[in-house]
Protein backbone atom coordinates (compact mmCIF):
# COMPACT_ATOMS: atom_id res chain seq x y z
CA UNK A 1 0.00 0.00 0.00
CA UNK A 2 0.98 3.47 -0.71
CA UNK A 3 -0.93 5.08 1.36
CA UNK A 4 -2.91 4.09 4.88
CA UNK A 5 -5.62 6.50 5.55
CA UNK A 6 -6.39 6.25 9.74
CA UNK A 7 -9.49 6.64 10.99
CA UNK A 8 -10.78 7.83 14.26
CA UNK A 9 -13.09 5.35 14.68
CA UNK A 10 -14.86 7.11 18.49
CA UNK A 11 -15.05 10.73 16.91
CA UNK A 12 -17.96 12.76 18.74
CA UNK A 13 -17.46 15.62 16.56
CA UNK A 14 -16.87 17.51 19.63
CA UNK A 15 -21.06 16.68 20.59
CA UNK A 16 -22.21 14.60 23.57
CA UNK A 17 -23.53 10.91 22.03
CA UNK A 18 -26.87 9.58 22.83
CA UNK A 19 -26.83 6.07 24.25
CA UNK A 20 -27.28 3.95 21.20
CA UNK A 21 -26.11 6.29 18.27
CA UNK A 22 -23.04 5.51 16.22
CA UNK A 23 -20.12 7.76 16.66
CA UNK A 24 -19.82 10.19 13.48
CA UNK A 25 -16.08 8.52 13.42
CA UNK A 26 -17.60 5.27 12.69
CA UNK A 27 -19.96 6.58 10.43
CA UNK A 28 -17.02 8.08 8.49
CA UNK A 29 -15.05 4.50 8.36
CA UNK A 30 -18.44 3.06 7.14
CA UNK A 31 -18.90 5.54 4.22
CA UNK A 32 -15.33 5.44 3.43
CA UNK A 33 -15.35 1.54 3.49
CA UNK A 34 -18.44 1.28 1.10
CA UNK A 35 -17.28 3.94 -1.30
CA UNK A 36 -14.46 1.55 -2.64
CA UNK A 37 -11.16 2.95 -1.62
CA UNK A 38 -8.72 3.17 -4.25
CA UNK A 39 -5.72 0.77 -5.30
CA UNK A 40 -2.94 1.98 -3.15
CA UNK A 41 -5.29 2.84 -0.13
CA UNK A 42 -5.63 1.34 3.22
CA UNK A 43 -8.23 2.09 5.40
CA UNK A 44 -7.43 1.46 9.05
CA UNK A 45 -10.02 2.16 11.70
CA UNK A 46 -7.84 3.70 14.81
CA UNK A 47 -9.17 4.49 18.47
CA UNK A 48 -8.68 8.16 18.48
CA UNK A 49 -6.64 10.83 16.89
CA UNK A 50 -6.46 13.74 19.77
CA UNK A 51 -8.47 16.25 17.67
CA UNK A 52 -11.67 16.03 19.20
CA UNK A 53 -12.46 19.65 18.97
CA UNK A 54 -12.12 19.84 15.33
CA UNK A 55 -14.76 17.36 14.39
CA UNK A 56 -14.02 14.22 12.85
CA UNK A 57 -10.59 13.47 11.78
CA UNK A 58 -8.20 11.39 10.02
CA UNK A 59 -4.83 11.24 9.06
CA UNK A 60 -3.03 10.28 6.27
CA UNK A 61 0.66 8.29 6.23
CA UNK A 62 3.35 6.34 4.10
CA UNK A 63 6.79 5.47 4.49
CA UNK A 64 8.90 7.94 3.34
CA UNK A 65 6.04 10.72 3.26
CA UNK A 66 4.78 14.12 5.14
CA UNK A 67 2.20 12.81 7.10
CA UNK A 68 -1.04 14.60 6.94
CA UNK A 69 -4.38 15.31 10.05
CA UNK A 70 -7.70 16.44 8.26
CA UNK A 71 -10.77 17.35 10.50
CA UNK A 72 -13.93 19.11 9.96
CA UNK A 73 -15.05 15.89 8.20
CA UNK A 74 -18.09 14.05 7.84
CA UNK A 75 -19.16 11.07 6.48
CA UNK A 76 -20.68 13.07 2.90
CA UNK A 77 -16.77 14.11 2.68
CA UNK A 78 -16.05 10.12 1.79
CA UNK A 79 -15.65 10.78 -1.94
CA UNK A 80 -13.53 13.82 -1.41
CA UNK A 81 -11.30 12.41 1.22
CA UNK A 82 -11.17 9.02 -1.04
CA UNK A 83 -9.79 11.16 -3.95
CA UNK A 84 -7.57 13.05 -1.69
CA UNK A 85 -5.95 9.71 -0.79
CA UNK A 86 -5.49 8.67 -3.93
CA UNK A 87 -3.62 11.37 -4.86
CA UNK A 88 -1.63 11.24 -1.66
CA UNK A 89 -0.48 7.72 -2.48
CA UNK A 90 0.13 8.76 -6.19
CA UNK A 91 2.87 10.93 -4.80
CA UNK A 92 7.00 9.58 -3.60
CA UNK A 93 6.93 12.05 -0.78
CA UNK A 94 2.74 12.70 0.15
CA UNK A 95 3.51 16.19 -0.87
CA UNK A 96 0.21 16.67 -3.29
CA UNK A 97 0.06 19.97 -5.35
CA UNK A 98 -2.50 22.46 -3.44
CA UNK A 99 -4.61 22.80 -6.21
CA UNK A 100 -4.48 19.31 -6.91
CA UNK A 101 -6.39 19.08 -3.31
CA UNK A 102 -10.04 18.21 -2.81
CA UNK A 103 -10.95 21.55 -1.38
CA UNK A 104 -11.67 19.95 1.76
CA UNK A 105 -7.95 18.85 2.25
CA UNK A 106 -6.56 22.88 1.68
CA UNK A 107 -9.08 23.79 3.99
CA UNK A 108 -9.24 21.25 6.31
CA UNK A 109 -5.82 20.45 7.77
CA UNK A 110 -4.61 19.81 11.20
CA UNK A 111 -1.40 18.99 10.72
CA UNK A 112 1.52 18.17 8.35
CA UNK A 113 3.87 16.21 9.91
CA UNK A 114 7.50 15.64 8.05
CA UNK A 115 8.26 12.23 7.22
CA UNK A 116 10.01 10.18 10.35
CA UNK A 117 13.97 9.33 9.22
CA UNK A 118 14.86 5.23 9.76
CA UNK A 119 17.78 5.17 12.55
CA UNK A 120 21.21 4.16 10.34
């Protein structure tokens, strides 16, 4: 895989949750699950991402690559964030052209994180 696209599976989006509702975060994995990722993307459901004030969230990683956090996200946003990850993993360094961003992805970051260096 070129890409793993992480989840945070108990997202609130920042609200209180009524006993028997589904977290927004899992509704997210769902739509993102059924909207066929694309080649080179992994989805992997994770137990929380520390933005919890920012909505939904999930972050995007490869070896070798900036790592990205996007929040603000719902599960509508599947399709977007699906063709945000494709280009993502389409890149050698996760370093996507701005304007080659879903708009949700230049308007909706967390965090870029530089790629982490293997120990020599």
């Amino acid at each position: 895989m070129a890409a793993k696209l992480h989840v945070c599976m108990t997202c609130r989006a920042g609200l209180p949750l009524p006993d028997g509702e589904v977290a927004p975060g899992a509704r997210l994995h769902a739509a993102l699950l059924a909207a066929d990722p694309p080649a080179g993307v992994e989805i992997i459901p994770v137990e929380c991402l520390s933005a919890c004030s920012q909505g939904c969230s999930v972050a995007l990683t490869g070896p070798g690559k900036w790592s990205y956090v996007y929040g603000r996200l719902t599960d509508a946003d599947a399709a977007d964030i699906l063709a945000g990850a494709a280009a993502y993993a389409a890149t050698p360094d996760g370093l996507v052209p701005w304007r080659d961003r879903p708009v949700i992805f230049r308007k909706q970051s967390l965090a870029r994180i530089p790629p982490q260096e293997t120990a020599q």
